[in-house]
PDB file of N, CA and C in Angstrom:
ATOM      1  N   UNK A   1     174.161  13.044  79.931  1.00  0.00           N
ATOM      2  CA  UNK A   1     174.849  13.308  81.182  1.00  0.00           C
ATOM      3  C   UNK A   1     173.973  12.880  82.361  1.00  0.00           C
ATOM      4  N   UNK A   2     172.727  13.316  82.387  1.00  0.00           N
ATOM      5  CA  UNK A   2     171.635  13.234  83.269  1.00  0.00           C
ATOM      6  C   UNK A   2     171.784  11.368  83.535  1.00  0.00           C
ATOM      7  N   UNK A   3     171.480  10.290  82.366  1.00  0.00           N
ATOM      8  CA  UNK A   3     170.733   9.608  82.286  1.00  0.00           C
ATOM      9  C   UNK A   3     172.434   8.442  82.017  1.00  0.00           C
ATOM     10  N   UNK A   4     173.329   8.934  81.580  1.00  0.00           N
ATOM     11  CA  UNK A   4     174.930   7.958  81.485  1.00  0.00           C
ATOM     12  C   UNK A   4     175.487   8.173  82.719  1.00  0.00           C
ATOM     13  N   UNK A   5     175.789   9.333  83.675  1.00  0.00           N
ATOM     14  CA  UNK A   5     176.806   9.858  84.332  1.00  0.00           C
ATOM     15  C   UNK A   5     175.669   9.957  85.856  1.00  0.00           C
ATOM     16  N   UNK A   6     174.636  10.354  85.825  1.00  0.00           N
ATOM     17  CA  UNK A   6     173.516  10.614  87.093  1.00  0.00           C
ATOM     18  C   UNK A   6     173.906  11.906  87.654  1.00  0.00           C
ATOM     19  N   UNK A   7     173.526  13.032  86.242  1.00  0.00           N
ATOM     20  CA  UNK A   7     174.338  14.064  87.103  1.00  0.00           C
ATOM     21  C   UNK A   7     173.028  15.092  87.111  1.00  0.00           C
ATOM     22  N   UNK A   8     173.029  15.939  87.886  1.00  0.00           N
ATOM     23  CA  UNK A   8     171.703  16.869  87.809  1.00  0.00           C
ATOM     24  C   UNK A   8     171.695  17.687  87.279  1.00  0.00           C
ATOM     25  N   UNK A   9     170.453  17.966  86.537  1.00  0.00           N
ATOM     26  CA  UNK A   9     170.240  19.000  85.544  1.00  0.00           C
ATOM     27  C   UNK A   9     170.935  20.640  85.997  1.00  0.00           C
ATOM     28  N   UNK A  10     170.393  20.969  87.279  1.00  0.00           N
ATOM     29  CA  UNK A  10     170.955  22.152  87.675  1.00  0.00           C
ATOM     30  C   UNK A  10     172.301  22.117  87.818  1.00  0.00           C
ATOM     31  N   UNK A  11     173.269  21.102  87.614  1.00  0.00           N
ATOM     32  CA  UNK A  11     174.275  21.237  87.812  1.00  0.00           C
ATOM     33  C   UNK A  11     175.255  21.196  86.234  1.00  0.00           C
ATOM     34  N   UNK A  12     174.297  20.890  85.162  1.00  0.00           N
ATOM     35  CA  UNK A  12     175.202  20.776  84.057  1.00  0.00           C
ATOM     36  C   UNK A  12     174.959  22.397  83.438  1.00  0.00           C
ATOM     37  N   UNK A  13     176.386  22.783  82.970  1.00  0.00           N
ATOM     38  CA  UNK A  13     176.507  23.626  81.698  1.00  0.00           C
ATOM     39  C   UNK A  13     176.785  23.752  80.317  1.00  0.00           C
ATOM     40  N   UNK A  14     175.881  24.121  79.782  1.00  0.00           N
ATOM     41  CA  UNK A  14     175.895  23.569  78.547  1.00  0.00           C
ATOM     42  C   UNK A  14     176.805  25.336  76.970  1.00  0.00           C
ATOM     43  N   UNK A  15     177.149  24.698  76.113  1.00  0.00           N
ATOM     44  CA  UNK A  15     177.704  25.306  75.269  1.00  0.00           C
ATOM     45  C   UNK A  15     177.023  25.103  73.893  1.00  0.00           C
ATOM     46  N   UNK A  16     176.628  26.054  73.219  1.00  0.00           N
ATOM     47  CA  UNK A  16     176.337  26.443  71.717  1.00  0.00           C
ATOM     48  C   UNK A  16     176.979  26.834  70.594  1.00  0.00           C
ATOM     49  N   UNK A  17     178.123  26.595  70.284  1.00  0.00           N
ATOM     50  CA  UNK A  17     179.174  27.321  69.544  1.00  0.00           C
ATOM     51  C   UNK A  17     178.565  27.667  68.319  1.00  0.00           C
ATOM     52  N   UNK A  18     179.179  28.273  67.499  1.00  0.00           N
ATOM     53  CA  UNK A  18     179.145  28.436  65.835  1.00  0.00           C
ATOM     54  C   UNK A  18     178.700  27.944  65.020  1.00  0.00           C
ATOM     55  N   UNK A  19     177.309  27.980  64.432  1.00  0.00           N
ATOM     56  CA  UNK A  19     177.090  27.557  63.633  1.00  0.00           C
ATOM     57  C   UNK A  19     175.792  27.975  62.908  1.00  0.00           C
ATOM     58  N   UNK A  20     175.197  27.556  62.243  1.00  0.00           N
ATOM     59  CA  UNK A  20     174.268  28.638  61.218  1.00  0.00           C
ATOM     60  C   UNK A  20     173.471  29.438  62.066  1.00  0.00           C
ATOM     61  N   UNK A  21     173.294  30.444  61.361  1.00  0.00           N
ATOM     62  CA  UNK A  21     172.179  31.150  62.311  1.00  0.00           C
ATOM     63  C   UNK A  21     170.880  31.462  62.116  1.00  0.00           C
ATOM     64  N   UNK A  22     170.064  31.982  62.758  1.00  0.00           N
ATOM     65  CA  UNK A  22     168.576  32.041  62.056  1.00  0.00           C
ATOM     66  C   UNK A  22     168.334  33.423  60.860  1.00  0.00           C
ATOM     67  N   UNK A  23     169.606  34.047  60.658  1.00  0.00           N
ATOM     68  CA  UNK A  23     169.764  34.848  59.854  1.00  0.00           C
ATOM     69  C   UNK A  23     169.467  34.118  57.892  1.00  0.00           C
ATOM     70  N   UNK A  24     170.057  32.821  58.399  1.00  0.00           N
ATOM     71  CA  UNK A  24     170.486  31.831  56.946  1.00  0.00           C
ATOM     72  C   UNK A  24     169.990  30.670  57.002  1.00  0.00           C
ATOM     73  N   UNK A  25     169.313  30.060  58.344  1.00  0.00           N
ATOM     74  CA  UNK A  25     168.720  28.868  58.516  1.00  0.00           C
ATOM     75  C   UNK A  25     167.558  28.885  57.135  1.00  0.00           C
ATOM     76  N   UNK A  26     167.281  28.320  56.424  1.00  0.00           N
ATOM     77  CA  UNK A  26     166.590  28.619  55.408  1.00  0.00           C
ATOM     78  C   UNK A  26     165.544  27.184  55.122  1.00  0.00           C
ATOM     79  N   UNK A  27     164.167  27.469  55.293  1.00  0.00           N
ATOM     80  CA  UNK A  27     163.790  25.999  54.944  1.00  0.00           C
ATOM     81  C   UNK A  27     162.281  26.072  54.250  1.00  0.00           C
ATOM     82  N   UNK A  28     161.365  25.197  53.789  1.00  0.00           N
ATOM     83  CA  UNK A  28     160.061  25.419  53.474  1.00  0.00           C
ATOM     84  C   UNK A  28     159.029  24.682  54.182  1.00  0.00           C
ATOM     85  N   UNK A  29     157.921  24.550  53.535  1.00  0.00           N
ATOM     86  CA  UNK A  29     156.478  24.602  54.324  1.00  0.00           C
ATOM     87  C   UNK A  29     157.258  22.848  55.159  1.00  0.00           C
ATOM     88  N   UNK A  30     157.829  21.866  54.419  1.00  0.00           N
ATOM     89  CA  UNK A  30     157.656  20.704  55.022  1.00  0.00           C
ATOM     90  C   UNK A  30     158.134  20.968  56.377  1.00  0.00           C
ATOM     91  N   UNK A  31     159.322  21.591  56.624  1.00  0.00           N
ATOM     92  CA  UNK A  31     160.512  21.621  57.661  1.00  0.00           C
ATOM     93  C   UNK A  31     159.743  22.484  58.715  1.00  0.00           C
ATOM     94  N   UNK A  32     158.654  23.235  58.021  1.00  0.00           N
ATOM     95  CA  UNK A  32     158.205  24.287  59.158  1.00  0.00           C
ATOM     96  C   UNK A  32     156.844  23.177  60.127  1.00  0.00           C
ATOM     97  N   UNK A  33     156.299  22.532  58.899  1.00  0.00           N
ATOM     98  CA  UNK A  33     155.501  21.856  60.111  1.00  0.00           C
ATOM     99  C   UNK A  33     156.252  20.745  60.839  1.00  0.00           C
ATOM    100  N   UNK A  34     156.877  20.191  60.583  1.00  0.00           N
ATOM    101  CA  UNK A  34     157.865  19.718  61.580  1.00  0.00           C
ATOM    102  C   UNK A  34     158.583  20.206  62.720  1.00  0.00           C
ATOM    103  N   UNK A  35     158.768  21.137  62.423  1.00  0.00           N
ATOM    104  CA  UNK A  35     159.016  22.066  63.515  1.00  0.00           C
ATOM    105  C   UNK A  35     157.659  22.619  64.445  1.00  0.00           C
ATOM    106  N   UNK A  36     156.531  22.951  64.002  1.00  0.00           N
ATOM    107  CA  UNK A  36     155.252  23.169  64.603  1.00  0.00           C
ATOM    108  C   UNK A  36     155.003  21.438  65.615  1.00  0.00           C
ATOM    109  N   UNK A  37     155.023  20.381  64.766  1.00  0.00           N
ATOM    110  CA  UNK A  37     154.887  19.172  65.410  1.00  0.00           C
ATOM    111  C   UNK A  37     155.995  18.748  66.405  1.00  0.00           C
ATOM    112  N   UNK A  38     156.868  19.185  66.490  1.00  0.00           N
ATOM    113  CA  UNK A  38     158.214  18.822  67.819  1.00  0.00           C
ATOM    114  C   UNK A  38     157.869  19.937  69.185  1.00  0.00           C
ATOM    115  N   UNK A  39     157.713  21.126  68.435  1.00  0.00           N
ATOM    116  CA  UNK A  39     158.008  22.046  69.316  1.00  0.00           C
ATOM    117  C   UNK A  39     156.336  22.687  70.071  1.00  0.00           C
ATOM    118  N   UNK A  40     155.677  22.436  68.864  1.00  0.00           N
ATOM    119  CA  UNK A  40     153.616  22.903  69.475  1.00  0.00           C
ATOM    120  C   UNK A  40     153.986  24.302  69.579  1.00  0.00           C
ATOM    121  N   UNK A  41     152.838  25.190  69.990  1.00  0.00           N
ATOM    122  CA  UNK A  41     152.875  26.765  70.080  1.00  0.00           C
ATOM    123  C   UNK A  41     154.699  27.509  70.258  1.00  0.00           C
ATOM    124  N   UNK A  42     155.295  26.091  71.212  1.00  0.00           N
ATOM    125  CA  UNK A  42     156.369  27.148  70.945  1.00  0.00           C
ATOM    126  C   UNK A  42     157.472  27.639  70.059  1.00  0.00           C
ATOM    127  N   UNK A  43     156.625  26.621  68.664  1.00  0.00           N
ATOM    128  CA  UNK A  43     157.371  27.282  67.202  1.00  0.00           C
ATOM    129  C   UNK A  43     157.426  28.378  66.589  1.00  0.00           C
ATOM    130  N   UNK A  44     156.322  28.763  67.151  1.00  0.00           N
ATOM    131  CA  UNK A  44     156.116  30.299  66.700  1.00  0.00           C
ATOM    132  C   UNK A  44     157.463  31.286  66.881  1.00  0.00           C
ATOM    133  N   UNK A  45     157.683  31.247  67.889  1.00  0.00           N
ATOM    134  CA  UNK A  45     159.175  31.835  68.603  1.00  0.00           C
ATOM    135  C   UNK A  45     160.194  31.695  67.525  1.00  0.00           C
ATOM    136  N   UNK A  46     160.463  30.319  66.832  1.00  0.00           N
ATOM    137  CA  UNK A  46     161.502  30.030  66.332  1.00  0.00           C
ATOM    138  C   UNK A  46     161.452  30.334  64.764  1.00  0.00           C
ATOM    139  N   UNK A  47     160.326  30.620  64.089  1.00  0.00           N
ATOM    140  CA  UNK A  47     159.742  30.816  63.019  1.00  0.00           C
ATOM    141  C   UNK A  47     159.989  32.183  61.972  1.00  0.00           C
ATOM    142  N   UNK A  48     160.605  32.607  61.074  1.00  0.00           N
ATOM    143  CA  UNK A  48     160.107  34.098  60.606  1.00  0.00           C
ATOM    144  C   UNK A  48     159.800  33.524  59.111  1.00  0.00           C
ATOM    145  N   UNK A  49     158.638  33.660  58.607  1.00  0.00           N
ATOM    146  CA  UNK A  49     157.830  33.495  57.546  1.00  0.00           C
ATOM    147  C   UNK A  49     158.841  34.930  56.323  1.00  0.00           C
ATOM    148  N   UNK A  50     159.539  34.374  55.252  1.00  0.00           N
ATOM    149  CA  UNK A  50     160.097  34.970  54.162  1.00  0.00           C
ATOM    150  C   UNK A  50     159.047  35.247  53.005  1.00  0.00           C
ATOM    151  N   UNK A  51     159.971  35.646  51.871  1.00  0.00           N
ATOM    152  CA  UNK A  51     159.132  35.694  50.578  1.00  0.00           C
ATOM    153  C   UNK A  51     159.273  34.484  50.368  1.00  0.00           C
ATOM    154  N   UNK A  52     158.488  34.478  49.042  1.00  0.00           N
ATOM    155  CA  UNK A  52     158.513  32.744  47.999  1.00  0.00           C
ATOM    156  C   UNK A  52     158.040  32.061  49.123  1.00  0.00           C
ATOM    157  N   UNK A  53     157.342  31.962  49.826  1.00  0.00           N
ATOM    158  CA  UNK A  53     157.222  30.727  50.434  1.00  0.00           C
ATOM    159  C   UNK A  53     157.856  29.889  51.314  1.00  0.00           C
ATOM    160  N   UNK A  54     159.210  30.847  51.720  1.00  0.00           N
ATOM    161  CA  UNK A  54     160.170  30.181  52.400  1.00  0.00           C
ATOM    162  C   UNK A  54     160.387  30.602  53.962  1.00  0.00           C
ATOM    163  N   UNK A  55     161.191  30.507  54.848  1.00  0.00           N
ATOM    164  CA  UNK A  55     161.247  30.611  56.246  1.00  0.00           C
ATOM    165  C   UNK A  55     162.484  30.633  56.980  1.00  0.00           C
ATOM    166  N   UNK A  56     162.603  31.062  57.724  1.00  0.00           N
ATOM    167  CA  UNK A  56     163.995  31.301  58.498  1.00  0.00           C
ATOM    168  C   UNK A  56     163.732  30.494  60.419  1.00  0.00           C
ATOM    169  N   UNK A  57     164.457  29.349  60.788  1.00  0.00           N
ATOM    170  CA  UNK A  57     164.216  29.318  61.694  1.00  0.00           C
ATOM    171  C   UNK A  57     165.376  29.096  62.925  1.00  0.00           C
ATOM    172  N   UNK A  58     165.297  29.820  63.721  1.00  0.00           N
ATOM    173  CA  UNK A  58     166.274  29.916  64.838  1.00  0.00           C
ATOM    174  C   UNK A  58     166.526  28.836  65.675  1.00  0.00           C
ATOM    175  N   UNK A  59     167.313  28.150  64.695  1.00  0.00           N
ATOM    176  CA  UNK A  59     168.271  26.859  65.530  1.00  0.00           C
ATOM    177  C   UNK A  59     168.650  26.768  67.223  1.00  0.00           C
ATOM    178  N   UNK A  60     169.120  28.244  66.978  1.00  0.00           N
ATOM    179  CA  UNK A  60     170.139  28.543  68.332  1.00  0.00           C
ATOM    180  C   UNK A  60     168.836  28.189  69.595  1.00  0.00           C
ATOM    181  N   UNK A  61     167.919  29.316  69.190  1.00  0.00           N
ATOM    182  CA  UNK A  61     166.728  29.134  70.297  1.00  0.00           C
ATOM    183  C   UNK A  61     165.900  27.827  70.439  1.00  0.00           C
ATOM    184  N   UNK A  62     165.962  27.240  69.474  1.00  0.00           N
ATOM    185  CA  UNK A  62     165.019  25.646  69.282  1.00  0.00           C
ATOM    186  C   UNK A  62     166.272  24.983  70.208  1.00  0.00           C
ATOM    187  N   UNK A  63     167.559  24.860  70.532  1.00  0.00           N
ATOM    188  CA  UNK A  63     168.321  24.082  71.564  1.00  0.00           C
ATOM    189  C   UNK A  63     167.677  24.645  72.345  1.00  0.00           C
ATOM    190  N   UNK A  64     168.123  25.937  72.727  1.00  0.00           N
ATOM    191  CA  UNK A  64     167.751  26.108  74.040  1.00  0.00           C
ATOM    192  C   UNK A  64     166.417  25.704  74.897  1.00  0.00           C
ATOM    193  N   UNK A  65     165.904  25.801  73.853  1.00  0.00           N
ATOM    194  CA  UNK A  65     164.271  25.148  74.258  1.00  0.00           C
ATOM    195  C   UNK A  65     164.367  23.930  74.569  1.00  0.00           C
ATOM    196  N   UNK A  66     165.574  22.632  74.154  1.00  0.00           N
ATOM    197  CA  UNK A  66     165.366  21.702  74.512  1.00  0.00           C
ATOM    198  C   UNK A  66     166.249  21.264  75.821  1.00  0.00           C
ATOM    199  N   UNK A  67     166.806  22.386  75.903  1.00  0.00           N
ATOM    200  CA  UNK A  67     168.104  21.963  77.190  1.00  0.00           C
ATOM    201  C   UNK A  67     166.720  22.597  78.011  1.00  0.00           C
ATOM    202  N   UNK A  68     166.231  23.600  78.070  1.00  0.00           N
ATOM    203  CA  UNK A  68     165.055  24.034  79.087  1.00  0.00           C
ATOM    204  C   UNK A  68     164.063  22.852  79.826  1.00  0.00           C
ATOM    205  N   UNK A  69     163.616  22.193  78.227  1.00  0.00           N
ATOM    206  CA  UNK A  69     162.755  20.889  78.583  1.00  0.00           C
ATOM    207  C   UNK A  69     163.305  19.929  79.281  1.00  0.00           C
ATOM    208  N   UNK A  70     164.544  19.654  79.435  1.00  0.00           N
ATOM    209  CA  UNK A  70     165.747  18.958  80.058  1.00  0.00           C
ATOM    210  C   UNK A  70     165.765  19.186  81.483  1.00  0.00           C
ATOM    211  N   UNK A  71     165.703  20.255  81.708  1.00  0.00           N
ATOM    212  CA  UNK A  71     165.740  20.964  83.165  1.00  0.00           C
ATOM    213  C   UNK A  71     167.017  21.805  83.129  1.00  0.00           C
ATOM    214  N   UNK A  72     167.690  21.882  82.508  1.00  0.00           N
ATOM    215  CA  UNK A  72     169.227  22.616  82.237  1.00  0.00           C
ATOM    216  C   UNK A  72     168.498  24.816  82.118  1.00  0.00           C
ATOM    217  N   UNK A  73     169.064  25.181  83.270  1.00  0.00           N
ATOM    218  CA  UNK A  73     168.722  26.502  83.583  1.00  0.00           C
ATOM    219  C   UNK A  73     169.291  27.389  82.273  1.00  0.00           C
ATOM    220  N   UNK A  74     168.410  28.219  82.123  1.00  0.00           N
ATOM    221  CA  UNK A  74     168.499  29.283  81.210  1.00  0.00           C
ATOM    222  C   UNK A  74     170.245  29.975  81.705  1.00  0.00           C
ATOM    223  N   UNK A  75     170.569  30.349  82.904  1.00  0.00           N
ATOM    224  CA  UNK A  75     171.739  30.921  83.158  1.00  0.00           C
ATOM    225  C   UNK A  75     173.123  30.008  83.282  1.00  0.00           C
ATOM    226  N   UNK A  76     172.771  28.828  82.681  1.00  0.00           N
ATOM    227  CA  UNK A  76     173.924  27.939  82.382  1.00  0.00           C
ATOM    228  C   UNK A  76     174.144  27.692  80.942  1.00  0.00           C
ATOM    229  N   UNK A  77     173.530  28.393  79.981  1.00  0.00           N
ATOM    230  CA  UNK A  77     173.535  27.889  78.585  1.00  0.00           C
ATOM    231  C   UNK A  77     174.252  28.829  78.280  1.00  0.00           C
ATOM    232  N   UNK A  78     175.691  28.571  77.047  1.00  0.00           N
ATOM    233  CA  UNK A  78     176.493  29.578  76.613  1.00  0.00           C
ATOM    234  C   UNK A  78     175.939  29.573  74.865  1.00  0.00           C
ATOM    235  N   UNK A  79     175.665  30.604  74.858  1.00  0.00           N
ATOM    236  CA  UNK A  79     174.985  30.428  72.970  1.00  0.00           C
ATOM    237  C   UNK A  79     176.534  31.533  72.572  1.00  0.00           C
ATOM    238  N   UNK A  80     177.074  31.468  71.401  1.00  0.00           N
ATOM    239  CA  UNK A  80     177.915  31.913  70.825  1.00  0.00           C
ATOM    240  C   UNK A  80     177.749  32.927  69.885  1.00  0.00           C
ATOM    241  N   UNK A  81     176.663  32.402  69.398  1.00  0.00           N
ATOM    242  CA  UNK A  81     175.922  33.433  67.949  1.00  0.00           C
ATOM    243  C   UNK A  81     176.542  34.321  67.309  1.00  0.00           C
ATOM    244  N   UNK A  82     177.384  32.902  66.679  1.00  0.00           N
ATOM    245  CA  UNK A  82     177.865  33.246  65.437  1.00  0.00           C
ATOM    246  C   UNK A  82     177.709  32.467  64.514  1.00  0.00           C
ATOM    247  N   UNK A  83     177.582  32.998  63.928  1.00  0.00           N
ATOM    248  CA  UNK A  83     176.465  32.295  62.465  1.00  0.00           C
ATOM    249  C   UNK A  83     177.927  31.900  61.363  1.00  0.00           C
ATOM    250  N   UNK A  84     177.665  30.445  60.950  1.00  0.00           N
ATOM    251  CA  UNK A  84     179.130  30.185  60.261  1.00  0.00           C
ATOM    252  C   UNK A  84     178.448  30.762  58.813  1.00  0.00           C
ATOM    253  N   UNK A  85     177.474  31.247  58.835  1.00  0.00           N
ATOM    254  CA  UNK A  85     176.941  31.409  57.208  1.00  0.00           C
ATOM    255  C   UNK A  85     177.666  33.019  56.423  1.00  0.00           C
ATOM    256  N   UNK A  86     177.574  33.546  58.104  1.00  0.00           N
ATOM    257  CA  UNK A  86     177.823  34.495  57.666  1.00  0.00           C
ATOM    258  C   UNK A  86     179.211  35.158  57.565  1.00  0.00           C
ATOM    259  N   UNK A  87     180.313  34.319  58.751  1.00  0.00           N
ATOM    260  CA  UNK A  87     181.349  34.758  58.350  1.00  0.00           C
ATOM    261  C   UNK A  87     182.246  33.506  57.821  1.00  0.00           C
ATOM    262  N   UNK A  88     182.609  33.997  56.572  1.00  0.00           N
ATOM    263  CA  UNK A  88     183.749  33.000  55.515  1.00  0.00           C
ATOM    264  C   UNK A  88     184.738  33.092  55.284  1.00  0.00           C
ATOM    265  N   UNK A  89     185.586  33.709  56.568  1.00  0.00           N
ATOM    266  CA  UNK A  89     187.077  34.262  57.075  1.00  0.00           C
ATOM    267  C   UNK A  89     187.197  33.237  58.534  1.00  0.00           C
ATOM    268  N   UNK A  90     186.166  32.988  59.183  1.00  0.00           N
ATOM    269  CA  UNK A  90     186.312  32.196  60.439  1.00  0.00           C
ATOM    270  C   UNK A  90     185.510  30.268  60.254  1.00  0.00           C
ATOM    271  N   UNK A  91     184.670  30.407  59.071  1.00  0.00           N
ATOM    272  CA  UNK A  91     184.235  29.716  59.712  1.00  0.00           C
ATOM    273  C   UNK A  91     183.568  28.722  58.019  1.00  0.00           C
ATOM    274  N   UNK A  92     183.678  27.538  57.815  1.00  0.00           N
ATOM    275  CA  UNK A  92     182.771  26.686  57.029  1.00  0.00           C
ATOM    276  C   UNK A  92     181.726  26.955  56.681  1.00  0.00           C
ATOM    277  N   UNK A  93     180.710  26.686  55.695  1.00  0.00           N
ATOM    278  CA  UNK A  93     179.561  26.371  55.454  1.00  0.00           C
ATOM    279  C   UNK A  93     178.733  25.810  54.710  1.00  0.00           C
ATOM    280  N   UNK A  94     178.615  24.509  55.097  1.00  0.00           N
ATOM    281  CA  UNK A  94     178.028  23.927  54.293  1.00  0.00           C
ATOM    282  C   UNK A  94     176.823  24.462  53.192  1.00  0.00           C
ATOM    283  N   UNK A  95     175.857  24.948  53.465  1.00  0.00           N
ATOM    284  CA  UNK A  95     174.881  26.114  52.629  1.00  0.00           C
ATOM    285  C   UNK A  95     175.643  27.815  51.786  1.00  0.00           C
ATOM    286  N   UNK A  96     176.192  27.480  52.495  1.00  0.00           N
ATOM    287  CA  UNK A  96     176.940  29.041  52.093  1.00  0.00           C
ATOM    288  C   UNK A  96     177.985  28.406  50.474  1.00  0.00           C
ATOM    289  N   UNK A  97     178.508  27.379  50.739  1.00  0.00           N
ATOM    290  CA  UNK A  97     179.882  27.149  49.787  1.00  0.00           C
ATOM    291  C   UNK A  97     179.518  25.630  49.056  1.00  0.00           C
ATOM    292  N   UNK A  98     177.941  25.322  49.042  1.00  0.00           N
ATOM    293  CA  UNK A  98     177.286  24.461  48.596  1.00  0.00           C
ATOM    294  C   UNK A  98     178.063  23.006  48.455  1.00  0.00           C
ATOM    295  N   UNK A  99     178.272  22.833  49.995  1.00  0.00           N
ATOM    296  CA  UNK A  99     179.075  21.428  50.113  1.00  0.00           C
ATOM    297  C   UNK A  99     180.579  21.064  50.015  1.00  0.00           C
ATOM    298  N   UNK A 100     181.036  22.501  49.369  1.00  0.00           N
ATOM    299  CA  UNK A 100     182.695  22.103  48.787  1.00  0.00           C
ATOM    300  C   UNK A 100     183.132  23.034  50.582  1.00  0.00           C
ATOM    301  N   UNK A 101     183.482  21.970  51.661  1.00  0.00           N
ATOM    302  CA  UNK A 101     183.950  22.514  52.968  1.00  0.00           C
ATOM    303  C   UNK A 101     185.040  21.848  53.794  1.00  0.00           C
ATOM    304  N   UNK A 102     185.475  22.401  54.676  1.00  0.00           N
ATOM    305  CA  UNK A 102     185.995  21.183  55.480  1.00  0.00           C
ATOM    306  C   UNK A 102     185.508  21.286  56.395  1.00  0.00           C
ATOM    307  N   UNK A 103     185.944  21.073  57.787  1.00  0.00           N
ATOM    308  CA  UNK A 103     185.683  20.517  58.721  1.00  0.00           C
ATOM    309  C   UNK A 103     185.389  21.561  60.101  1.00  0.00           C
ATOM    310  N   UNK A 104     184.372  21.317  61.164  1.00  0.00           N
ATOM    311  CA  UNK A 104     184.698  22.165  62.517  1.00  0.00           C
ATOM    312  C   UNK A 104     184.733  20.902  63.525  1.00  0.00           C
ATOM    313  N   UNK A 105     185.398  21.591  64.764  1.00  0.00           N
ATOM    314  CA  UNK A 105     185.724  20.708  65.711  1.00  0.00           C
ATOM    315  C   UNK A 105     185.542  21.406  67.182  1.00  0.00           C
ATOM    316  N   UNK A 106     184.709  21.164  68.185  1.00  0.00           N
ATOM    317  CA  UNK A 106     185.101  21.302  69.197  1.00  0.00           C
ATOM    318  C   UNK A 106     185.753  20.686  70.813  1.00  0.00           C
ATOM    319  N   UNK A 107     185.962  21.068  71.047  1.00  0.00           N
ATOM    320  CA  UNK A 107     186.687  19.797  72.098  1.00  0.00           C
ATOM    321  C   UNK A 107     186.055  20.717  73.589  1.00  0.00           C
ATOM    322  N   UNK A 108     185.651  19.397  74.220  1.00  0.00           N
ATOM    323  CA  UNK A 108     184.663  19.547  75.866  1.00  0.00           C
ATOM    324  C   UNK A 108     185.652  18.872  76.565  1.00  0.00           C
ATOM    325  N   UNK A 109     185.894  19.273  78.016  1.00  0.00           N
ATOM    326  CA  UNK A 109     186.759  18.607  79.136  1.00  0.00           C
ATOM    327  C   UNK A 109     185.745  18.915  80.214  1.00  0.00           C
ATOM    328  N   UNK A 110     185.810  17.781  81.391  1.00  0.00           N
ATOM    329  CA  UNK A 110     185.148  17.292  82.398  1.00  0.00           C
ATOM    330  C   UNK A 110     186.253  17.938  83.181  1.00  0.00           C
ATOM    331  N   UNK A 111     185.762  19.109  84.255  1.00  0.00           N
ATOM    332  CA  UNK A 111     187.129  19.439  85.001  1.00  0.00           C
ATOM    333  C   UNK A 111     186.561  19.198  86.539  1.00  0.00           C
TER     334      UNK A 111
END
């Protein structure tokens, strides 16, 4: 938007809808230092260290961190947080239903 349209950061609002949450985000040591290498100290935030060796990391907050780095204000970001993992009455999941899914869709208008 910033960099196609020339529009200013303080002026865009941004949306997060539905989708996994850091409840089910599920990953191991590779995905976590990758995440340490994008994000530096402020992975920690996004991080919760599991059993086995495994990790949970908060998607929702790793955007927001990047609309922040963007210049896009904390009081313009709509996070939804709802986790499609967890409900399987509203919502897909690819991890949850191991690939057998269909489809989500959202639709954005310029008003």
């Amino acid at each position: 938007m910033i960099n196609d349209y020339n529009c200013s950061a303080s002026d865009i609002l941004v949306a997060i809808g539905p989708s996994i949450g850091p409840c089910h985000f599920e990953v191991d040591e590779p995905v976590v230092r990758l995440f340490y290498e994008s994000y530096g100290q402020e992975a920690e935030g996004l991080i919760e260290e599991k059993e086995n060796d495994k990790y949970h990391i908060d998607l929702w907050q790793a955007n927001v961190l990047l609309f922040n780095q963007a210049g896009i204000k904390d009081q313009h970001i709509t996070l939804a947080r709802e986790c499609t993992y967890c409900d399987a009455e509203k919502y897909f999941s690819h991890r949850r239903d191991k690939g057998r899914t269909g489809s989500l869709a959202a639709i954005m208008q310029l008003i």
